[in-house]
C-alpha atoms as a PDB file:
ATOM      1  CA  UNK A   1      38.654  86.288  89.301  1.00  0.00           C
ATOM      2  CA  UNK A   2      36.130  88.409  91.419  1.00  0.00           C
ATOM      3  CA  UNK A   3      34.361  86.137  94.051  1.00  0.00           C
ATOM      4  CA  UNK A   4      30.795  88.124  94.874  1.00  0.00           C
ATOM      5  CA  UNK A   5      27.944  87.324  96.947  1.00  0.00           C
ATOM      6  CA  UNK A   6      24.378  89.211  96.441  1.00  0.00           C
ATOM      7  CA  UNK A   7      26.546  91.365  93.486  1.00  0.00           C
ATOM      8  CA  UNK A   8      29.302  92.398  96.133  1.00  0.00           C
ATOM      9  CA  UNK A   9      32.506  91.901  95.238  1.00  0.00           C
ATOM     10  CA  UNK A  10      34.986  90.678  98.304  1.00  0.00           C
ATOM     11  CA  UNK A  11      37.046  94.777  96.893  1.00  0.00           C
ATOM     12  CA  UNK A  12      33.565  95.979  98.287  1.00  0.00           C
ATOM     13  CA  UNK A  13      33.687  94.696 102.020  1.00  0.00           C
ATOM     14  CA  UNK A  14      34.421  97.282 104.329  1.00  0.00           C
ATOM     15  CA  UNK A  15      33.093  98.202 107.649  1.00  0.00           C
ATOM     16  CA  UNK A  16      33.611 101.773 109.104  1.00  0.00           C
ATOM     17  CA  UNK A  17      35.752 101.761 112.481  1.00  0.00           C
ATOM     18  CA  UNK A  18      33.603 104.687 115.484  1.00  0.00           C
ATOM     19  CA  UNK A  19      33.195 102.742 118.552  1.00  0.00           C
ATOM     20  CA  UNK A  20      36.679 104.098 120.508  1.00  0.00           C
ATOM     21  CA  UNK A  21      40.022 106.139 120.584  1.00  0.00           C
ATOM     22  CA  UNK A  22      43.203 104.775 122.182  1.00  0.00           C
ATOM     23  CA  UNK A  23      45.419 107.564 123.278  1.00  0.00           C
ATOM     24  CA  UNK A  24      49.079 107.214 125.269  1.00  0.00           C
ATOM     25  CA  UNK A  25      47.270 108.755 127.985  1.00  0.00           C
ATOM     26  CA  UNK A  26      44.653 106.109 128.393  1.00  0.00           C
ATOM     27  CA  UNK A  27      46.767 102.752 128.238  1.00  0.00           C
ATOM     28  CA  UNK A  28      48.459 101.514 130.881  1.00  0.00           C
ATOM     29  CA  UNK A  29      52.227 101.881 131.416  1.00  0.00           C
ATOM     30  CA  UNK A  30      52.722  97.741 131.154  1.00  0.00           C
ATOM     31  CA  UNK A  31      51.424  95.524 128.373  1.00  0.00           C
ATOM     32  CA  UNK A  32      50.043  92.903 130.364  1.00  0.00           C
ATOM     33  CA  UNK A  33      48.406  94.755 132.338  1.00  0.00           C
ATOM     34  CA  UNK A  34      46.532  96.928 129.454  1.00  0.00           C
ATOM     35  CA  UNK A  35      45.789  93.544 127.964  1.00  0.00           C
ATOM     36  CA  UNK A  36      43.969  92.464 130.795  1.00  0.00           C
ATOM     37  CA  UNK A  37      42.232  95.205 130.510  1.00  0.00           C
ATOM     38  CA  UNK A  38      41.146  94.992 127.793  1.00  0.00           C
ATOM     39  CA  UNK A  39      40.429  91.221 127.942  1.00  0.00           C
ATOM     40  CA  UNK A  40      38.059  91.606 130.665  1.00  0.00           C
ATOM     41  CA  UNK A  41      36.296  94.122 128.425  1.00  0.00           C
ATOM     42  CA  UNK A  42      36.105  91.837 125.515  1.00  0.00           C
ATOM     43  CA  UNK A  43      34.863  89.081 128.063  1.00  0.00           C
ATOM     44  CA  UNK A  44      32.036  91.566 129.546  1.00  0.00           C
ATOM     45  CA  UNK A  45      31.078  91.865 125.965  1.00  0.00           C
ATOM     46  CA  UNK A  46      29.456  88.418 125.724  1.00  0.00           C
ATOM     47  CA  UNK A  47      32.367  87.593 122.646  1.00  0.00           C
ATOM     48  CA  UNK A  48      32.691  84.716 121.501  1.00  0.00           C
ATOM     49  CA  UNK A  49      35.585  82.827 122.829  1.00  0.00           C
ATOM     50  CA  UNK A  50      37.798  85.933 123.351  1.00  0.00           C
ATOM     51  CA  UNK A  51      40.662  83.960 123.829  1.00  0.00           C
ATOM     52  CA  UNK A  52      41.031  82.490 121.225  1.00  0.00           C
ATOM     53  CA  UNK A  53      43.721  83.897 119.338  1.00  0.00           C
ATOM     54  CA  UNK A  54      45.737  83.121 116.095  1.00  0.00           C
ATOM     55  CA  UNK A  55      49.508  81.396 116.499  1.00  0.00           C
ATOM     56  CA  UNK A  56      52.000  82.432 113.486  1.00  0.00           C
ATOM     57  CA  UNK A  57      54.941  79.991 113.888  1.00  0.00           C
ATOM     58  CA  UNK A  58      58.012  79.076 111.287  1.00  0.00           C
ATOM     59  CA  UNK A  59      60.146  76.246 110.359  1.00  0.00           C
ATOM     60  CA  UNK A  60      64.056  76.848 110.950  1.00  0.00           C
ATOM     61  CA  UNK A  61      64.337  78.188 107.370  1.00  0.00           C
ATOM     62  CA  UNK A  62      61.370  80.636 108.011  1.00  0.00           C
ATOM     63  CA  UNK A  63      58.764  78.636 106.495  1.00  0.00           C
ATOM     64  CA  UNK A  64      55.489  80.689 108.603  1.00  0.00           C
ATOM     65  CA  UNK A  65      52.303  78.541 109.667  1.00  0.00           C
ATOM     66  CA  UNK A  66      49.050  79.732 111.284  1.00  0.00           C
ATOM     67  CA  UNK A  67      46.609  78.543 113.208  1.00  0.00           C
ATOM     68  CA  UNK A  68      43.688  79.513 115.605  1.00  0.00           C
ATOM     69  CA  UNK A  69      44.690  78.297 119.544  1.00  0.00           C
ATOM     70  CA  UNK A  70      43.231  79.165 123.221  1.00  0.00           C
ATOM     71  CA  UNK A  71      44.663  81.167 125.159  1.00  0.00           C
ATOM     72  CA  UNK A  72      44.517  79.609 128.697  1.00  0.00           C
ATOM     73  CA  UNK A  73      46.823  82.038 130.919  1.00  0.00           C
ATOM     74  CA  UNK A  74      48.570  85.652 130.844  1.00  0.00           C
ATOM     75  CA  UNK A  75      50.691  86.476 133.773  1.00  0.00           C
ATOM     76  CA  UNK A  76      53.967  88.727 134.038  1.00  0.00           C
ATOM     77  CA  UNK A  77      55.987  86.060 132.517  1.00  0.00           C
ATOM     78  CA  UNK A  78      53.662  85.643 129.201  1.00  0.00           C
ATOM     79  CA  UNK A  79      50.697  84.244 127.106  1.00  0.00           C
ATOM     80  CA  UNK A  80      49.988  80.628 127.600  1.00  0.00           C
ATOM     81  CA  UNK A  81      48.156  77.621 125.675  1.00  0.00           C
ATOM     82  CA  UNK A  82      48.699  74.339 125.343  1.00  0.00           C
ATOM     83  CA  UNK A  83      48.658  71.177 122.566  1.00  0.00           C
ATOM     84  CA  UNK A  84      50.742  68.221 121.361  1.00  0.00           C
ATOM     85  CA  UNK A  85      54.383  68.765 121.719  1.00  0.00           C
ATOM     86  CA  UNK A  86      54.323  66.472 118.422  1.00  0.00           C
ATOM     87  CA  UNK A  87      52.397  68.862 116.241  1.00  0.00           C
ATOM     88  CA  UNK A  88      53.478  70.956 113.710  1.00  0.00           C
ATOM     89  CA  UNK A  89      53.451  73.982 115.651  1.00  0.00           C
ATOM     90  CA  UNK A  90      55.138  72.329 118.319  1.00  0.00           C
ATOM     91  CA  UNK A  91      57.909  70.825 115.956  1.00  0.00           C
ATOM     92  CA  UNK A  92      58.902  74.412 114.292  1.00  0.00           C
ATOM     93  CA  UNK A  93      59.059  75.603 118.215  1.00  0.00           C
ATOM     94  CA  UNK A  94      61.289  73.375 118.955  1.00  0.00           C
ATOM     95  CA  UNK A  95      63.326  73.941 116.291  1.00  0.00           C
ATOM     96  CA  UNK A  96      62.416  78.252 116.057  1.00  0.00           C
ATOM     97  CA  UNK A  97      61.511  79.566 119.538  1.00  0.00           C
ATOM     98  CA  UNK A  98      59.800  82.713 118.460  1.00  0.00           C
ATOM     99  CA  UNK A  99      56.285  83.183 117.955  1.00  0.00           C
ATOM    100  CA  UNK A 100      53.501  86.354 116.863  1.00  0.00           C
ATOM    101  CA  UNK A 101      50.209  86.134 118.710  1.00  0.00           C
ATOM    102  CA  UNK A 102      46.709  88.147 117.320  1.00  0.00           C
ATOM    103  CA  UNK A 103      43.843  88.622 119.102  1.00  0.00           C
ATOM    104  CA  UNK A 104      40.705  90.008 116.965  1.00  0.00           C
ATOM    105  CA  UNK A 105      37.580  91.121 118.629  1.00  0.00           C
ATOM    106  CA  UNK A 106      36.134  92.645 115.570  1.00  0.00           C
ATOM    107  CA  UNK A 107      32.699  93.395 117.936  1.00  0.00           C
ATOM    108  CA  UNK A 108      35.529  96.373 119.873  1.00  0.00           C
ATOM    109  CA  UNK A 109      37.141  96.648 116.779  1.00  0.00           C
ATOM    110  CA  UNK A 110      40.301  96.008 118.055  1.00  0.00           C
ATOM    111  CA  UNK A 111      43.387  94.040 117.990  1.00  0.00           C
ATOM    112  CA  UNK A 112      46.334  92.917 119.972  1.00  0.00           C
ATOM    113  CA  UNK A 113      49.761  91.636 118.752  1.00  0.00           C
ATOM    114  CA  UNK A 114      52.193  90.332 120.332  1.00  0.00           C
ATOM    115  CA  UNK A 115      55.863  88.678 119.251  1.00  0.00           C
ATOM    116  CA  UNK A 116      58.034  87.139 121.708  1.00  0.00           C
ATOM    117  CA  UNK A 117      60.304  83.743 122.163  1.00  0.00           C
ATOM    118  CA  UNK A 118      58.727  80.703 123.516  1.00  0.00           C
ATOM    119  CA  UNK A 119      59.260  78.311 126.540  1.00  0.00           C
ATOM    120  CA  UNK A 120      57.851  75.014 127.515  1.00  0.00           C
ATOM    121  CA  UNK A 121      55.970  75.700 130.852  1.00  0.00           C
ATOM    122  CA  UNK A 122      56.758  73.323 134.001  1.00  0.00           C
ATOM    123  CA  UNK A 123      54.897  69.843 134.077  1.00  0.00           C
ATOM    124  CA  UNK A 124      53.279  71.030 137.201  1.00  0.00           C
ATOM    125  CA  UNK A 125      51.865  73.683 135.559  1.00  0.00           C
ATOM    126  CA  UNK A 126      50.713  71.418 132.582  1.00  0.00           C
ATOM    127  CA  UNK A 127      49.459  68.764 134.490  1.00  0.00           C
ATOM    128  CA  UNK A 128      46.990  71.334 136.369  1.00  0.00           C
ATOM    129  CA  UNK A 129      45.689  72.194 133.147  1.00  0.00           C
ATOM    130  CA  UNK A 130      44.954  69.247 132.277  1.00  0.00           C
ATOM    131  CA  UNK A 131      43.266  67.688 135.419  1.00  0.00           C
ATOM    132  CA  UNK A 132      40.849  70.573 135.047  1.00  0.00           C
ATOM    133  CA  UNK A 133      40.028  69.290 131.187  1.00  0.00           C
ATOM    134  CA  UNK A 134      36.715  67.358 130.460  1.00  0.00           C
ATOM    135  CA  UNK A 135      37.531  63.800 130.899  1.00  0.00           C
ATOM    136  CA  UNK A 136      36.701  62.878 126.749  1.00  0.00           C
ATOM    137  CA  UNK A 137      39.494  66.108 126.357  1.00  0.00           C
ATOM    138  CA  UNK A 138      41.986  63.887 128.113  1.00  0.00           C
ATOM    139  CA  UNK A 139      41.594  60.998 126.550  1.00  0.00           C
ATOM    140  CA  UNK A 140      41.623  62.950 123.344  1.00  0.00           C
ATOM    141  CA  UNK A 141      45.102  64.024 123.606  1.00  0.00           C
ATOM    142  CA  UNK A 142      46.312  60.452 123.795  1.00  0.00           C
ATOM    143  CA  UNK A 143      44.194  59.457 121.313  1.00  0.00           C
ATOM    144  CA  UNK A 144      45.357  61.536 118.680  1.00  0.00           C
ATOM    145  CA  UNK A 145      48.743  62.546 117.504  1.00  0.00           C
ATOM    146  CA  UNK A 146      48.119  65.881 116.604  1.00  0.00           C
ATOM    147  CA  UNK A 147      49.351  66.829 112.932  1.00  0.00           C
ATOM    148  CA  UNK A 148      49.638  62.893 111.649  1.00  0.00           C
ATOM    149  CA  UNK A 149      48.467  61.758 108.525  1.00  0.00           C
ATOM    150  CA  UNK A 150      45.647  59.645 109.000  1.00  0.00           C
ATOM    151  CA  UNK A 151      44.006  57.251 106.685  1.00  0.00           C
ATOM    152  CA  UNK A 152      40.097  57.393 107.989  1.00  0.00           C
ATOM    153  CA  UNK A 153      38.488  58.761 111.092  1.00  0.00           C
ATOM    154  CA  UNK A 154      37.141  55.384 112.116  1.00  0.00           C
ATOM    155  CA  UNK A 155      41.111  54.888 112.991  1.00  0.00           C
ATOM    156  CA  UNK A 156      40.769  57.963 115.132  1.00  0.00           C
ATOM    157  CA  UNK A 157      37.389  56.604 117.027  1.00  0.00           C
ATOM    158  CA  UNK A 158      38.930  53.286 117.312  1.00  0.00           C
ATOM    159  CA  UNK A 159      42.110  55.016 119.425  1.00  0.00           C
ATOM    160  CA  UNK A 160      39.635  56.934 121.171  1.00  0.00           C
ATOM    161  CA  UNK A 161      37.907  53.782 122.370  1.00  0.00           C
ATOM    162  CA  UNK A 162      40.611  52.122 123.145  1.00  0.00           C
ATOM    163  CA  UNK A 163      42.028  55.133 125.308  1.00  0.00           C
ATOM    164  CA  UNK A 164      38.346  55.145 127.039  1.00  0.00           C
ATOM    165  CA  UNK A 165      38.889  51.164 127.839  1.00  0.00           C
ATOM    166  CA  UNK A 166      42.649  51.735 128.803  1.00  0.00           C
ATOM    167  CA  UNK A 167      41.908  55.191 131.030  1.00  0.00           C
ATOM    168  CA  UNK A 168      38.412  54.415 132.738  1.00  0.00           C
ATOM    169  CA  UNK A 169      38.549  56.377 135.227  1.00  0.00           C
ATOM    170  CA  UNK A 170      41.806  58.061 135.877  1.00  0.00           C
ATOM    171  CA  UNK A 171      43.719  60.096 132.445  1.00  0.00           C
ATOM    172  CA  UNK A 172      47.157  61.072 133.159  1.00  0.00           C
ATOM    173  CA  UNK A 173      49.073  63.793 132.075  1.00  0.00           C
ATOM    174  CA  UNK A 174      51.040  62.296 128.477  1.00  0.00           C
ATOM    175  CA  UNK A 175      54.327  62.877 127.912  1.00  0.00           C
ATOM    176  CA  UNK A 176      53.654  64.509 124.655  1.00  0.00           C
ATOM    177  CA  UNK A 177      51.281  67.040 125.610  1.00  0.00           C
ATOM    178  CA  UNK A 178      51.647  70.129 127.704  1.00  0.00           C
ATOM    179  CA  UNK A 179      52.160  74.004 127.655  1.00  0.00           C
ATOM    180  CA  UNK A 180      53.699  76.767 125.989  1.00  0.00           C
ATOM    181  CA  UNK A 181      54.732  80.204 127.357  1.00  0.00           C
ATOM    182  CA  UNK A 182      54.702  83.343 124.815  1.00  0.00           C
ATOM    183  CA  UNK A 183      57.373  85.364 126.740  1.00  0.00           C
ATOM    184  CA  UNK A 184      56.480  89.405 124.670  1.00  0.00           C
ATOM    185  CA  UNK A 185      59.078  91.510 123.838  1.00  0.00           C
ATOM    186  CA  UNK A 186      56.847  93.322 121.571  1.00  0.00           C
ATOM    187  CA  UNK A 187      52.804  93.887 121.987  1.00  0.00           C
ATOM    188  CA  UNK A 188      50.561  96.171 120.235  1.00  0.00           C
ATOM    189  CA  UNK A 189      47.189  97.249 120.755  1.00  0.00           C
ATOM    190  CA  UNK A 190      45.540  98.425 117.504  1.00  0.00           C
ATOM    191  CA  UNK A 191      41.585 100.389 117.491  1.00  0.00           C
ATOM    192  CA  UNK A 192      39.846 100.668 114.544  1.00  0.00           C
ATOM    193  CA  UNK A 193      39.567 104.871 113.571  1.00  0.00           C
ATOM    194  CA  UNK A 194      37.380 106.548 111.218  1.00  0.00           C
ATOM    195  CA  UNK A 195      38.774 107.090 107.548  1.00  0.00           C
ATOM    196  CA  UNK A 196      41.706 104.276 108.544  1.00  0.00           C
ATOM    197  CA  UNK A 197      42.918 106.707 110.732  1.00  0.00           C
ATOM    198  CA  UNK A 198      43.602 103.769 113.201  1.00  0.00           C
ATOM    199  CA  UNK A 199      45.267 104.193 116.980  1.00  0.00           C
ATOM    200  CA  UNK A 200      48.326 102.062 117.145  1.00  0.00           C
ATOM    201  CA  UNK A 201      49.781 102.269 120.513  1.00  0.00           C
ATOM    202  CA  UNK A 202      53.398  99.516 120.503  1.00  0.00           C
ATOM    203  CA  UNK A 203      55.285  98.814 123.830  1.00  0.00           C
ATOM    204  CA  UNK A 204      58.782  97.965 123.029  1.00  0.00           C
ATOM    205  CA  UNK A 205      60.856  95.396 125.174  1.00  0.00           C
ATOM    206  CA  UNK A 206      64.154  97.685 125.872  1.00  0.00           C
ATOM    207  CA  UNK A 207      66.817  96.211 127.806  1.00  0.00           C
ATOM    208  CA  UNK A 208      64.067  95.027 130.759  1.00  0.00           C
ATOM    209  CA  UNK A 209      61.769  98.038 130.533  1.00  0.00           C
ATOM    210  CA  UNK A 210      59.052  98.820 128.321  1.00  0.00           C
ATOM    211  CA  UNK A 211      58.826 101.827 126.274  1.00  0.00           C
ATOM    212  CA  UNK A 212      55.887 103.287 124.503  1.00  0.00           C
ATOM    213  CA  UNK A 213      55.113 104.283 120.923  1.00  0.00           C
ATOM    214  CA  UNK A 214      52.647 105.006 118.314  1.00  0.00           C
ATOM    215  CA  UNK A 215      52.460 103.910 114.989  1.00  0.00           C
ATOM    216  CA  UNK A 216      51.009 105.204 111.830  1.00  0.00           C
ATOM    217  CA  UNK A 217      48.054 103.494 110.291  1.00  0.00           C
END
């Protein structure tokens, strides 16, 4: 079955790919640092949330999952963000410490992948987070257990009230909510090309060093 809007079919959506090249010569010689690159170009851009970022995880039998998060750090060491420790996403980490990360800024027509295995950041480092969070934030993460069935969302308000009456003033850090760290041992940076001729430019995680490569289309 065809899905069509206006009398286009979803086989007729295509955008053509000029704005930029990405040569060997023009990206940096470490991931991280050619990502922040070209993160602070996608935030000079006005983009919409260019963090945000999708999170591809998988049971212990490979079962894959997907879901849009924040990114809310990138150092040496990784990609951070942070959530519910009981989620789903935070279940199949625990249980299958590997994770893919994609970044889409389809205004630069570009993309960035990276796969790596995944750590629970320090408490300090979670609990800094989450002092800077909005106060209702705060009190959101204990009111909901991220990923649970629920039966209504007046059950959800009524935790939420309850967590406002318990934590008036001061919302501490809960056990079951913190970071994780996205350590890469692969990233890619992908620009859209003319005629799907795109630039695929892969750094490589070899025995502590990174080495460059480019990929066909």
């Amino acid at each position: 079955m065809s899905i069509e809007s206006d009398g286009e079919s979803i086989a007729d959506l295509r955008r053509h790919y000029t704005r930029a090249t990405l040569d060997e010569s023009d990206v940096d010689a470490d991931p991280i640092a050619q990502f922040t690159r070209w993160f602070a170009e996608a935030r000079a851009s006005l983009l919409e949330e260019p963090n945000a970022m999708t999170l591809a995880t998988a049971t212990a039998d490979g079962r894959p999952s997907a879901r849009i998060v924040l990114l809310k750090g990138v150092d040496a060491r990784g990609f951070v963000f942070f959530t519910d420790y009981r989620s789903r996403k935070g279940a199949e980490l625990a249980a299958n410490p590997r994770a893919a990360l994609v970044f889409h800024w389809m205004e630069l027509e570009r993309q960035v992948r990276v796969v790596g295995t995944v750590r629970v950041v320090s408490r300090e480092e979670s609990a800094a987070y989450f002092a800077s969070r909005p106060v209702d934030s705060r009190r959101g993460a204990w009111a909901s257990h991220q990923s649970q069935t629920i039966a209504e969302r007046a059950m959800l308000e009524r935790q939420f009230d309850d967590v406002t009456l318990r934590f008036a003033d001061d919302v501490p850090l809960p056990e079951h909510w913190g970071g994780f760290r996205v350590a890469p041992e692969e990233v890619e940076f992908w620009q859209g090309r003319a005629s799907r001729l795109h630039d695929r430019i892969r750094y490589v995680l070899d025995d502590g060093l990174w080495r460059r490569e480019r990929l066909s289309p």
